[in-house]
C-alpha atoms as a PDB file:
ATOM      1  CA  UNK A   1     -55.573  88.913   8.782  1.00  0.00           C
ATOM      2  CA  UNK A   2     -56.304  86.075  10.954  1.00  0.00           C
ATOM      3  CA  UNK A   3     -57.381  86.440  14.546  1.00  0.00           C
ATOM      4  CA  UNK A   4     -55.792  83.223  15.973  1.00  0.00           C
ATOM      5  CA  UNK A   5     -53.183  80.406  15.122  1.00  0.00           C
ATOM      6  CA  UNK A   6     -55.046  77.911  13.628  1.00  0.00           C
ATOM      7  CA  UNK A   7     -54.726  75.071  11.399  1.00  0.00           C
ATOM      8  CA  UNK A   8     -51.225  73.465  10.874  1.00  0.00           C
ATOM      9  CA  UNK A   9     -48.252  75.445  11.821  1.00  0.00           C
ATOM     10  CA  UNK A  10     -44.451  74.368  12.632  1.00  0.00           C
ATOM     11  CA  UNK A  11     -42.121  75.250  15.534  1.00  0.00           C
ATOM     12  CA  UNK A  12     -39.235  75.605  12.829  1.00  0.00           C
ATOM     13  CA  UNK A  13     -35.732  74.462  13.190  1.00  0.00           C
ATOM     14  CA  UNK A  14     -33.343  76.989  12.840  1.00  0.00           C
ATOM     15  CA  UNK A  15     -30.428  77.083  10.184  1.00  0.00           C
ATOM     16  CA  UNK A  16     -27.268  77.854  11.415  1.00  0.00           C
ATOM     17  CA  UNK A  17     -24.054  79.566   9.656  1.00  0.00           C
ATOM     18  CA  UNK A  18     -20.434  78.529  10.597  1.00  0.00           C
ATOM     19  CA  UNK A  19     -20.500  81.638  12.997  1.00  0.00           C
ATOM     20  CA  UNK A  20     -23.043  80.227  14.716  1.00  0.00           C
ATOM     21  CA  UNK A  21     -25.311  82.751  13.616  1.00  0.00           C
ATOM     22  CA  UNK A  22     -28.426  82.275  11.971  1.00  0.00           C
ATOM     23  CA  UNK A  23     -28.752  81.686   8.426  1.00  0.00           C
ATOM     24  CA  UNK A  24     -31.650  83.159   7.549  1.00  0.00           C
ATOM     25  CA  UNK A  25     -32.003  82.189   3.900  1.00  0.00           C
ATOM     26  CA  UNK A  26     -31.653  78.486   4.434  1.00  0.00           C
ATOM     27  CA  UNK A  27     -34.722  79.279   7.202  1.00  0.00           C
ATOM     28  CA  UNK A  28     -37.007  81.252   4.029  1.00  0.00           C
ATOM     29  CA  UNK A  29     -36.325  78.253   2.217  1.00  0.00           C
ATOM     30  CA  UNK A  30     -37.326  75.600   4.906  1.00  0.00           C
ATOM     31  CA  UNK A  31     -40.580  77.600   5.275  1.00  0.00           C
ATOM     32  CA  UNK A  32     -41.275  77.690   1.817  1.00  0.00           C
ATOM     33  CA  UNK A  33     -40.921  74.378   1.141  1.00  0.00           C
ATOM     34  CA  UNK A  34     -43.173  73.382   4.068  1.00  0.00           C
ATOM     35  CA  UNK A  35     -45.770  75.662   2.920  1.00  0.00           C
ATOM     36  CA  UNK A  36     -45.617  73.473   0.268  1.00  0.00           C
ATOM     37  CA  UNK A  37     -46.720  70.738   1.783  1.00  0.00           C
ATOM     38  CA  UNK A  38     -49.755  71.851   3.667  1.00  0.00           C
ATOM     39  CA  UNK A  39     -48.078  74.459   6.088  1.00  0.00           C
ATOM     40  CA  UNK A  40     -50.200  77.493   7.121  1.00  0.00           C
ATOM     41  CA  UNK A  41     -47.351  79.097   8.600  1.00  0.00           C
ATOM     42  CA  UNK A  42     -44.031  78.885  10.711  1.00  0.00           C
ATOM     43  CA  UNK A  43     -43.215  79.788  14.294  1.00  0.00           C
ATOM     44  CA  UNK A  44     -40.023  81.018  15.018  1.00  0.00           C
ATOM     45  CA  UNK A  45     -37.383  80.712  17.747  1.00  0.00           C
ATOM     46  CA  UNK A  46     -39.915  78.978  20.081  1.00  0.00           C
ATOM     47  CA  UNK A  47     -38.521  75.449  21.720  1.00  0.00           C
ATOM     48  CA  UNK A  48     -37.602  73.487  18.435  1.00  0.00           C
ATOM     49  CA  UNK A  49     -35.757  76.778  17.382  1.00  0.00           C
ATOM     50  CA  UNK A  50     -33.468  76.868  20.262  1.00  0.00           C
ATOM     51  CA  UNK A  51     -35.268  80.158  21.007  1.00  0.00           C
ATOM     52  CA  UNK A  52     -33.367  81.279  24.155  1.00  0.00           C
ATOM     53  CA  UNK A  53     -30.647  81.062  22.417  1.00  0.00           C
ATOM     54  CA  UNK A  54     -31.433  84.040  20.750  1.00  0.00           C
ATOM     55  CA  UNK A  55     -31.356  87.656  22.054  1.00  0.00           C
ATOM     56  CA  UNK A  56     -34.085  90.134  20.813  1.00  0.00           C
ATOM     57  CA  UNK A  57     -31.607  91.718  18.116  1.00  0.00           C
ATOM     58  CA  UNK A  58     -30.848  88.390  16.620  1.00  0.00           C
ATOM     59  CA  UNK A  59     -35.028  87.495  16.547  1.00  0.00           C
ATOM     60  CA  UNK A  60     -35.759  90.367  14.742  1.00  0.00           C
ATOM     61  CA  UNK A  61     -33.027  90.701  12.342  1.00  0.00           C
ATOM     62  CA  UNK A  62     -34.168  87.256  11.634  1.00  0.00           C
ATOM     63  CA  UNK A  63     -37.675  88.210  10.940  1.00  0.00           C
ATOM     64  CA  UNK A  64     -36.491  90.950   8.724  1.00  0.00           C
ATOM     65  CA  UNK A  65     -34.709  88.643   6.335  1.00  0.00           C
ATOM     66  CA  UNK A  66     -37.051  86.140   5.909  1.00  0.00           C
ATOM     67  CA  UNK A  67     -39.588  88.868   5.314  1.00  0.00           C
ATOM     68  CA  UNK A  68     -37.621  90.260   2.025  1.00  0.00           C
ATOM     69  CA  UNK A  69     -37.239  86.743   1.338  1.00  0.00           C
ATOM     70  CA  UNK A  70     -40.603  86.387   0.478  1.00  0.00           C
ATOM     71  CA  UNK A  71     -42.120  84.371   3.464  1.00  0.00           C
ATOM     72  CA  UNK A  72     -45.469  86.785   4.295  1.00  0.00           C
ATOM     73  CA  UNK A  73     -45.983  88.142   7.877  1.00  0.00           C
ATOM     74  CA  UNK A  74     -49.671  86.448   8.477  1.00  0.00           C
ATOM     75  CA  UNK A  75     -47.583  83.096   8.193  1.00  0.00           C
ATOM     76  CA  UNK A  76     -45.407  83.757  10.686  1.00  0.00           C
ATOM     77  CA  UNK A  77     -45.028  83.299  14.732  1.00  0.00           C
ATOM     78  CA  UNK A  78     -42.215  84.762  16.757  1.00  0.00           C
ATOM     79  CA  UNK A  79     -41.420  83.117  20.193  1.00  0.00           C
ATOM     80  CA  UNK A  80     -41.321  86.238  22.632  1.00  0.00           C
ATOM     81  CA  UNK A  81     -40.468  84.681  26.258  1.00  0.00           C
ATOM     82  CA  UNK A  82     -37.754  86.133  27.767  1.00  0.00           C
ATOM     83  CA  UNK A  83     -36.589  85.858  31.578  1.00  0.00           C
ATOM     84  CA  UNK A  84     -37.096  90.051  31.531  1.00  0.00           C
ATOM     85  CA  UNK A  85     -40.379  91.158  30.624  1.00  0.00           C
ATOM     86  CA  UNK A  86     -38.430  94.234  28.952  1.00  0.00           C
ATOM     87  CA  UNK A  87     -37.380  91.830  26.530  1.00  0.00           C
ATOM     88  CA  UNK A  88     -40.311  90.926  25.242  1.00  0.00           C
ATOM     89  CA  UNK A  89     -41.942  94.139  24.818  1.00  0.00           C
ATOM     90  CA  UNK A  90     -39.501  95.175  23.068  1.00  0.00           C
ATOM     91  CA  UNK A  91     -39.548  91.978  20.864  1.00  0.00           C
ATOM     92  CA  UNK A  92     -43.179  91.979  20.402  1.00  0.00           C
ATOM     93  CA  UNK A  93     -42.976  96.073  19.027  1.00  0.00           C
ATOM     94  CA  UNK A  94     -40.764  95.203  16.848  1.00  0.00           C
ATOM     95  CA  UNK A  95     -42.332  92.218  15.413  1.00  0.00           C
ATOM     96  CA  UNK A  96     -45.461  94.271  15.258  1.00  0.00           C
ATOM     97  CA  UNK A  97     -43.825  97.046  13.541  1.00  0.00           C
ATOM     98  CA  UNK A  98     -42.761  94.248  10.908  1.00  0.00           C
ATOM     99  CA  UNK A  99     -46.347  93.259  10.259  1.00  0.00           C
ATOM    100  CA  UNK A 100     -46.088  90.392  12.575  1.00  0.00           C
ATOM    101  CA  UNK A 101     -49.332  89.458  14.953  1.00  0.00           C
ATOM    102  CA  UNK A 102     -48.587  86.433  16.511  1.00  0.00           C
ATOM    103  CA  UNK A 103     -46.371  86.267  19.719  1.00  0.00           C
ATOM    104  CA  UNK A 104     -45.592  83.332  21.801  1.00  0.00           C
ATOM    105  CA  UNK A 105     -44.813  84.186  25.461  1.00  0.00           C
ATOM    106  CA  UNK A 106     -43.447  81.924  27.803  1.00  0.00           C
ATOM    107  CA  UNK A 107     -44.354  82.342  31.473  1.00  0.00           C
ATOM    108  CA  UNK A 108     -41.356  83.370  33.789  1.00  0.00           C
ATOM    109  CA  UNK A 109     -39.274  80.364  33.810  1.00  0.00           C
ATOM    110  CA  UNK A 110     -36.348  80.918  36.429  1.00  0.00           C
ATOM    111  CA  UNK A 111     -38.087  81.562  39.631  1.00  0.00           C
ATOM    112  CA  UNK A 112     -39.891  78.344  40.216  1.00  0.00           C
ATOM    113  CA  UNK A 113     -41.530  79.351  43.481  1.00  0.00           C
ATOM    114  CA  UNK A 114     -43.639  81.809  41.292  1.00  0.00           C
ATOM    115  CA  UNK A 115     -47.677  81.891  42.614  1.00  0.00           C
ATOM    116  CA  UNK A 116     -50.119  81.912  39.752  1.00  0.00           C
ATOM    117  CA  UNK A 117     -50.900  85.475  40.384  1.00  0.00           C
ATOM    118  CA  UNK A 118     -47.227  86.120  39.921  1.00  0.00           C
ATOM    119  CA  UNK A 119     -47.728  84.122  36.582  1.00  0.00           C
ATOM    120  CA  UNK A 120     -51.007  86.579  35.721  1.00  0.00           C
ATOM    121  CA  UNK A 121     -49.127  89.703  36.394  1.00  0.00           C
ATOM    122  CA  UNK A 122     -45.925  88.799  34.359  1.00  0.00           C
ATOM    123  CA  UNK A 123     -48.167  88.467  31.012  1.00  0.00           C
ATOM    124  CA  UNK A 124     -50.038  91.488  32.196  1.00  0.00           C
ATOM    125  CA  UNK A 125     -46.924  93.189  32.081  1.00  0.00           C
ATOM    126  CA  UNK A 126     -46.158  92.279  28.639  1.00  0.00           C
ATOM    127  CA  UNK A 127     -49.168  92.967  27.061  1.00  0.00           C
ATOM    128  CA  UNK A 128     -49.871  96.544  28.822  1.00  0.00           C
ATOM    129  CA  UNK A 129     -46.305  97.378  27.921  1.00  0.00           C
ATOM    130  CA  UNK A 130     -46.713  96.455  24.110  1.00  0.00           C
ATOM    131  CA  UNK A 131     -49.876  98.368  24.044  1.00  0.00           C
ATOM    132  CA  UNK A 132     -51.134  98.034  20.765  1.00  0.00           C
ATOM    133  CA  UNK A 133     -54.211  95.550  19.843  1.00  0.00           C
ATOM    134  CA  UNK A 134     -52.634  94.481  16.798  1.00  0.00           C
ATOM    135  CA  UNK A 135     -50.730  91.823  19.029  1.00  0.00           C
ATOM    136  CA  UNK A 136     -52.202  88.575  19.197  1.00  0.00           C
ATOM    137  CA  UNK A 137     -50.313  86.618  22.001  1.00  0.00           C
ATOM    138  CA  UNK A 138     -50.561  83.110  22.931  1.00  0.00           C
ATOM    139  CA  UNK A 139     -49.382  81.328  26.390  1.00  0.00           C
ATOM    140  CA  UNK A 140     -46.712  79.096  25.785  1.00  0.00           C
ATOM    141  CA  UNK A 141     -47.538  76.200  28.198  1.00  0.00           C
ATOM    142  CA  UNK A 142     -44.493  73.775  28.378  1.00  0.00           C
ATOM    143  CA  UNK A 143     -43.627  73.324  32.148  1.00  0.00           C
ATOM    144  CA  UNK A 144     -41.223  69.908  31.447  1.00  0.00           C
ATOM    145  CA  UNK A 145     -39.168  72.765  30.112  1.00  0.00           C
ATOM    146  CA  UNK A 146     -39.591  76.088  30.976  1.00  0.00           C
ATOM    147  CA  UNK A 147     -40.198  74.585  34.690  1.00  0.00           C
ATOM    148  CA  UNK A 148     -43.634  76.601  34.842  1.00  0.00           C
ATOM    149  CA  UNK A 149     -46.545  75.701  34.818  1.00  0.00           C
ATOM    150  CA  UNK A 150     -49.691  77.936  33.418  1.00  0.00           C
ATOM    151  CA  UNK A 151     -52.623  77.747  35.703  1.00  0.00           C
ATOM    152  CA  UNK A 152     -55.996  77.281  33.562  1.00  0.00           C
ATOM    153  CA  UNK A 153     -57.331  79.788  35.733  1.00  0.00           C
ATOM    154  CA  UNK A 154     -54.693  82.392  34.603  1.00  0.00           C
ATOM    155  CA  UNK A 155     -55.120  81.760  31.330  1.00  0.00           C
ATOM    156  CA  UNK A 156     -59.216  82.510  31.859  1.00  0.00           C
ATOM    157  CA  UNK A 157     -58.561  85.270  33.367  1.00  0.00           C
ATOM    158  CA  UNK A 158     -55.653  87.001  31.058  1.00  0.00           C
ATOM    159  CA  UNK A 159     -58.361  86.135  27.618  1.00  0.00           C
ATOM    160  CA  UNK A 160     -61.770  88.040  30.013  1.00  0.00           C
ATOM    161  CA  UNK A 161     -58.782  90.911  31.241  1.00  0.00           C
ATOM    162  CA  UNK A 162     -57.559  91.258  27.139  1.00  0.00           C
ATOM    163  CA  UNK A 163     -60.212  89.732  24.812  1.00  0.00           C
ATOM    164  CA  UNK A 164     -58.494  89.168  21.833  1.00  0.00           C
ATOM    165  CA  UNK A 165     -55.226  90.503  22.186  1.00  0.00           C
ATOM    166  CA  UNK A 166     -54.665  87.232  24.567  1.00  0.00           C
ATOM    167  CA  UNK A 167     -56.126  84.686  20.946  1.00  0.00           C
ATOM    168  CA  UNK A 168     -54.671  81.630  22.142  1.00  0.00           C
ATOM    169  CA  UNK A 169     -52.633  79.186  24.069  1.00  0.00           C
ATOM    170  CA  UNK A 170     -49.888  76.762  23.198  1.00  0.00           C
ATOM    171  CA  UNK A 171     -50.291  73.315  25.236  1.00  0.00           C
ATOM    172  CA  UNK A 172     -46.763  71.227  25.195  1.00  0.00           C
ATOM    173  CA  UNK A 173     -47.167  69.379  28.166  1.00  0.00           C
ATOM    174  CA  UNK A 174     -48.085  66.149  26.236  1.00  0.00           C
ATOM    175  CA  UNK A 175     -51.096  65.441  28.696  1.00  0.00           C
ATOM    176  CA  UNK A 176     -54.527  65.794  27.101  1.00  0.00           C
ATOM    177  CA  UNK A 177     -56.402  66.406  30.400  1.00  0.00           C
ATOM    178  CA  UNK A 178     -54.524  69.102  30.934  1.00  0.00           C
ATOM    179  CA  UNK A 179     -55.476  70.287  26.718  1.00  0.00           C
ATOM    180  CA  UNK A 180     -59.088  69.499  28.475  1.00  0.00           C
ATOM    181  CA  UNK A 181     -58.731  71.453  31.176  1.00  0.00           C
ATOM    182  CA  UNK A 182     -57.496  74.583  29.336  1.00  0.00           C
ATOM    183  CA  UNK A 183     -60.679  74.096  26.756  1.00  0.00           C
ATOM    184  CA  UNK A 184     -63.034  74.245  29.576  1.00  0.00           C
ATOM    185  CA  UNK A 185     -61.583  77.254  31.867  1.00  0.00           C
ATOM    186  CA  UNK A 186     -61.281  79.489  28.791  1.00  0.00           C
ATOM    187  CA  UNK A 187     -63.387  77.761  25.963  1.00  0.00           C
ATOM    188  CA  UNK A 188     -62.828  81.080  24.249  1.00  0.00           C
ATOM    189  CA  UNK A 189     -59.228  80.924  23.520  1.00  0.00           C
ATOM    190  CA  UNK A 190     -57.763  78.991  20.361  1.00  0.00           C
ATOM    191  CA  UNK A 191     -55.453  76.116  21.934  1.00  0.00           C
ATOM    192  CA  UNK A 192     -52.996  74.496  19.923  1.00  0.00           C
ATOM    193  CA  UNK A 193     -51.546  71.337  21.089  1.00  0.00           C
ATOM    194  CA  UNK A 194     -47.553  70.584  20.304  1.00  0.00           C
ATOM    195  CA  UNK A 195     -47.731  66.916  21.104  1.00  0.00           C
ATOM    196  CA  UNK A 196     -47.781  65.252  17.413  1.00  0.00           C
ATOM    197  CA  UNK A 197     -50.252  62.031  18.855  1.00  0.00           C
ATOM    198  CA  UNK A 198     -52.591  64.222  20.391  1.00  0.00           C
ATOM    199  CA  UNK A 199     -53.575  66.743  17.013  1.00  0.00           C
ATOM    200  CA  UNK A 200     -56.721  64.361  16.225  1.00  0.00           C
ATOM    201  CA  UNK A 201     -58.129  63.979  19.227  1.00  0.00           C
ATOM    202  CA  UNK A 202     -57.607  68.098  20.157  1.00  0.00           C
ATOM    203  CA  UNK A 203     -59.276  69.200  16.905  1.00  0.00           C
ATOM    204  CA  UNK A 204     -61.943  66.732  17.723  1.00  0.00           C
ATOM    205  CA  UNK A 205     -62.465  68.630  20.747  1.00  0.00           C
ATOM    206  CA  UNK A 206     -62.612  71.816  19.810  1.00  0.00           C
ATOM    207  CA  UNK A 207     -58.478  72.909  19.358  1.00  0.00           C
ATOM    208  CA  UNK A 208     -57.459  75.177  16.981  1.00  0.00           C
ATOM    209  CA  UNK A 209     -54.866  72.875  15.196  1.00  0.00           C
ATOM    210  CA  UNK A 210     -51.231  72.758  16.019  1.00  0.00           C
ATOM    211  CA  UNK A 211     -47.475  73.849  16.227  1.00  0.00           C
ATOM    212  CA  UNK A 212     -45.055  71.079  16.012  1.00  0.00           C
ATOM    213  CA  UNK A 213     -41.948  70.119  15.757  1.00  0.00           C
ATOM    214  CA  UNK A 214     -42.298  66.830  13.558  1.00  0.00           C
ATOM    215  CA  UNK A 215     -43.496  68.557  11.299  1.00  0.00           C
ATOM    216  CA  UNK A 216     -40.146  69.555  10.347  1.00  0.00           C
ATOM    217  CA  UNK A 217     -39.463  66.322   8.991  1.00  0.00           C
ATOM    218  CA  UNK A 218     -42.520  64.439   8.725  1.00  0.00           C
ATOM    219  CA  UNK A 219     -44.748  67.173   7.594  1.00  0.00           C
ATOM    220  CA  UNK A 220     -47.034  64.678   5.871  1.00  0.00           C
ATOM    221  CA  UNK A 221     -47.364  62.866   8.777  1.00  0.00           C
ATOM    222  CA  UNK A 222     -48.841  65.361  10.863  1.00  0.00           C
ATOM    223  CA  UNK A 223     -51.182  66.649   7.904  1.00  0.00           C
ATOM    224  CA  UNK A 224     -52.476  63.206   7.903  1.00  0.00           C
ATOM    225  CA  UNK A 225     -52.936  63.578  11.448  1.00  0.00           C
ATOM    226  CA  UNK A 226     -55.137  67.326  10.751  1.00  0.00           C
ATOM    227  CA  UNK A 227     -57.154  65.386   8.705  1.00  0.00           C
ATOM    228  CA  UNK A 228     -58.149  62.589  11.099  1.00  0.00           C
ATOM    229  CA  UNK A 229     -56.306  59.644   9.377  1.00  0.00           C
ATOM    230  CA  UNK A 230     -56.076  56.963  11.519  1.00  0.00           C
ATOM    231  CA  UNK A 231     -51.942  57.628  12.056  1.00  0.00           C
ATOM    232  CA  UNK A 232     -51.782  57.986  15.492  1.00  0.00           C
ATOM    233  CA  UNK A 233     -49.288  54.803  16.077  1.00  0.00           C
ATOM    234  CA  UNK A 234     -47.158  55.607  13.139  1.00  0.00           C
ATOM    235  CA  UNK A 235     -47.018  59.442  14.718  1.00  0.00           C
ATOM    236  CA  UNK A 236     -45.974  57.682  17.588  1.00  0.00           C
ATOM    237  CA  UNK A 237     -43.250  55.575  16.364  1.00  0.00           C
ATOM    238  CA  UNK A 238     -41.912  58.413  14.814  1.00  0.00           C
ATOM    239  CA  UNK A 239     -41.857  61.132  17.354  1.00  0.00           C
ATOM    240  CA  UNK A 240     -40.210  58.146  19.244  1.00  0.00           C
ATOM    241  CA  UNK A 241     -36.956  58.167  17.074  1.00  0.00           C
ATOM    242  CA  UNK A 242     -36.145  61.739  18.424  1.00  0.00           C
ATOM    243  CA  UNK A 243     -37.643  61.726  21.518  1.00  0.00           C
ATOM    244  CA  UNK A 244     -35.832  58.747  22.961  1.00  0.00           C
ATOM    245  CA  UNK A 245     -32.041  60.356  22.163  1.00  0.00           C
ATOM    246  CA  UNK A 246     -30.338  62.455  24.350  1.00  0.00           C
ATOM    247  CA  UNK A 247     -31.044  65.591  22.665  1.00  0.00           C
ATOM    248  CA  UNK A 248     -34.915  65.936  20.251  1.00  0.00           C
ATOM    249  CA  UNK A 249     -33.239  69.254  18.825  1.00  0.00           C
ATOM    250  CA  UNK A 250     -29.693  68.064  17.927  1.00  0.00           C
ATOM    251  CA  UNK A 251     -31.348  64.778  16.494  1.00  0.00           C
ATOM    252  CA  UNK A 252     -34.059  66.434  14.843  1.00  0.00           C
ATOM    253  CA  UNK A 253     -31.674  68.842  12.970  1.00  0.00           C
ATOM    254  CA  UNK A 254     -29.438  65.621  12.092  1.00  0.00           C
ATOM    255  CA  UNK A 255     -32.453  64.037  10.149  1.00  0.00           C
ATOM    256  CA  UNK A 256     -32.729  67.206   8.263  1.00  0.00           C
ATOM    257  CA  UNK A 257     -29.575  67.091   7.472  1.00  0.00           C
ATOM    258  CA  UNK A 258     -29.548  63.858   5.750  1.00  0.00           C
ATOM    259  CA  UNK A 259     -32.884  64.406   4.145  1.00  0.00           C
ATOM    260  CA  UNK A 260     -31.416  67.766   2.481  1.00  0.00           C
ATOM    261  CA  UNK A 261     -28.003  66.581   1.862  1.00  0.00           C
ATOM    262  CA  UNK A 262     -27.009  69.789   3.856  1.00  0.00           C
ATOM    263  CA  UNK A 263     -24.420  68.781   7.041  1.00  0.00           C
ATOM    264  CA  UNK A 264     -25.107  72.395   7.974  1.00  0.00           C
ATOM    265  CA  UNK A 265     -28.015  71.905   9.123  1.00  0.00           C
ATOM    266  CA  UNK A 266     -26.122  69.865  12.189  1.00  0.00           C
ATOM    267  CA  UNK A 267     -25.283  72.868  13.626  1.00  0.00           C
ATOM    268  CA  UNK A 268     -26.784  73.760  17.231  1.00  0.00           C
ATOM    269  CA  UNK A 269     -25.857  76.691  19.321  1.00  0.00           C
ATOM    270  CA  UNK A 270     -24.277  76.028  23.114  1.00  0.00           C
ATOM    271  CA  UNK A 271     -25.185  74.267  25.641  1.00  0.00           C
ATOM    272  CA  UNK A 272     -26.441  71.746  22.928  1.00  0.00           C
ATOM    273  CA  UNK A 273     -23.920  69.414  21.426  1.00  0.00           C
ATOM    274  CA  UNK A 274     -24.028  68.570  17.414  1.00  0.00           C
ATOM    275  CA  UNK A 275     -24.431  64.959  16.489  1.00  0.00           C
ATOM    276  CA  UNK A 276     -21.849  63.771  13.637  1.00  0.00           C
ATOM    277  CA  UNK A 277     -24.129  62.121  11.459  1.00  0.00           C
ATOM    278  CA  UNK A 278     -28.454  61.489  10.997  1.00  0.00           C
ATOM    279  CA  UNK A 279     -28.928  59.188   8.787  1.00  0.00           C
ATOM    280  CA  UNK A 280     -29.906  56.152  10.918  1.00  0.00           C
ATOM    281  CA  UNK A 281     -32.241  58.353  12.173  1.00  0.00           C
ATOM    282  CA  UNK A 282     -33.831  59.049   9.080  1.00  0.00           C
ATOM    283  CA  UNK A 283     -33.348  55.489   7.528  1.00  0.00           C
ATOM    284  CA  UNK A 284     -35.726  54.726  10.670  1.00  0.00           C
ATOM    285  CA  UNK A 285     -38.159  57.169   9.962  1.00  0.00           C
ATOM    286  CA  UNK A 286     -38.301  56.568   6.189  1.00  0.00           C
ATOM    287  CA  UNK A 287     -39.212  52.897   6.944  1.00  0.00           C
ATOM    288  CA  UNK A 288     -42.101  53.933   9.132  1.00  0.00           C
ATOM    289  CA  UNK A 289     -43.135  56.461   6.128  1.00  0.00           C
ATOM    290  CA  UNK A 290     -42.674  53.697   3.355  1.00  0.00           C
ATOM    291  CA  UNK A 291     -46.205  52.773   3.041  1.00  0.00           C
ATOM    292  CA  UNK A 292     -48.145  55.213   1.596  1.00  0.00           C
ATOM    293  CA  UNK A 293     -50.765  57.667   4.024  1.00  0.00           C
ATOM    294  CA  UNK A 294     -53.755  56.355   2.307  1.00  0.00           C
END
């Protein structure tokens, strides 16, 4: 099994059934068919799939089906940060108990007065709770969300505390100093970057690959961008037509909407609002993808 997340992975959108729960066949599908294009494998419930929006029951029930689906465990990330650390124990057992390895864990992300040591002992927690070196967790570092910021020197010290068990780190912020920074406080851990413009230059540098949310609907965009084609301002353009709307998840699941032909895929879960239609967004996005990636 692999060690670490690396190579080109997705933060998958998730399906949704008129109940609002998820529909978890649509999701084995969306995974296959992006394994199909050049996917190594799919994270789940992490930002771009409205993860805490989703209690542990709902995660893993999730898991299960996609599992008998067909979808194998190695290719597949669980987002595991929860506001109680009981939470994701629990999640990462069972996940690990389904074959799972890979667990992203989000710092804690209510108290922002929070010192880094505070930071340390919170992932500490989680990992001495799980208790099992099959786990193979990765800090999720997105403070323009989550509000928290990891400190490179926690994330040093959490990979010399755990070896292994601690394989890698998720950088979101969108600033590659701060990709740098992580690279040279714990060189040893396998960082993945989630900004779409910054996959070339990361790999360059030594980072493991990515997990994106373009990739959802430009997957062959952000292969191009794995393989060092010079993309960059098209990836830019592109992320640009969801990133500049009110809401990158409600707009993002709109395009895939009208590139499946599926309006169910407009479905978001509360506090986010559904938008009515997608297809200027993706008559946008197809005319930045009309000439070819040579």
């Amino acid at each position: 099994m692999t060690e670490a997340i690396r190579g080109f992975w997705v933060a998958s959108a998730t399906p949704l059934a008129a109940d609002g729960s998820v529909d978890s066949a649509k999701l084995a599908v969306h995974a296959k068919q992006l394994f199909g294009k050049g996917v190594d494998g799919v994270v789940l419930f992490g930002t771009t799939g409205e993860g805490t929006s989703f209690n542990v029951t709902e995660r893993i029930a999730t898991i299960e089906a996609v599992l008998k689906a067909g979808v194998a465990p190695e290719r597949i990330g669980v987002g595991g940060g929860f506001p109680a650390i009981a939470d994701s124990i629990a999640l990462s057992r069972a996940a690990l108990g389904l074959g799972l390895r890979h667990v992203l864990v989000l710092p804690p992300y209510f108290d922002r007065s929070v010192t880094p040591e505070g930071i340390e002992d919170a992932f500490a927690a989680i990992i001495d709770g799980v208790a099992d070196d099959r786990l193979r967790a990765y800090l999720y570092h997105i403070p323009q969300i989550s509000g928290v910021a990891i400190p490179t020197g926690v994330a040093a010290n959490l990979r010399n505390r755990y070896g292994r068990v601690v394989a890698g780190l998720k950088d979101s912020s969108g600033d590659f100093k701060q990709f740098q920074a992580f690279r040279t406080a714990a060189p040893d851990l396998a960082i993945t970057v989630g900004n779409e413009t910054d996959i070339a230059r990361a790999i360059a540098a030594g980072g493991a690959g990515t997990i994106c949310g373009m990739a959802n609907i430009a997957p062959e965009l952000v292969k191009a961008m794995i393989d060092g084609k010079d993309v960059e301002p098209r990836m830019q353009a592109a992320a640009e037509i969801v990133l500049k709307t009110p809401s990158f998840l409600a707009t993002l699941k709109a395009i895939i909407a009208a590139q499946t032909g599926d309006p169910a895929w407009l479905r978001v879960r509360p506090p986010l609002r559904a938008l009515s239609d997608g297809s200027a967004f993706k008559r946008k996005l197809d005319e930045l993808m009309a000439p070819a990636i040579a």
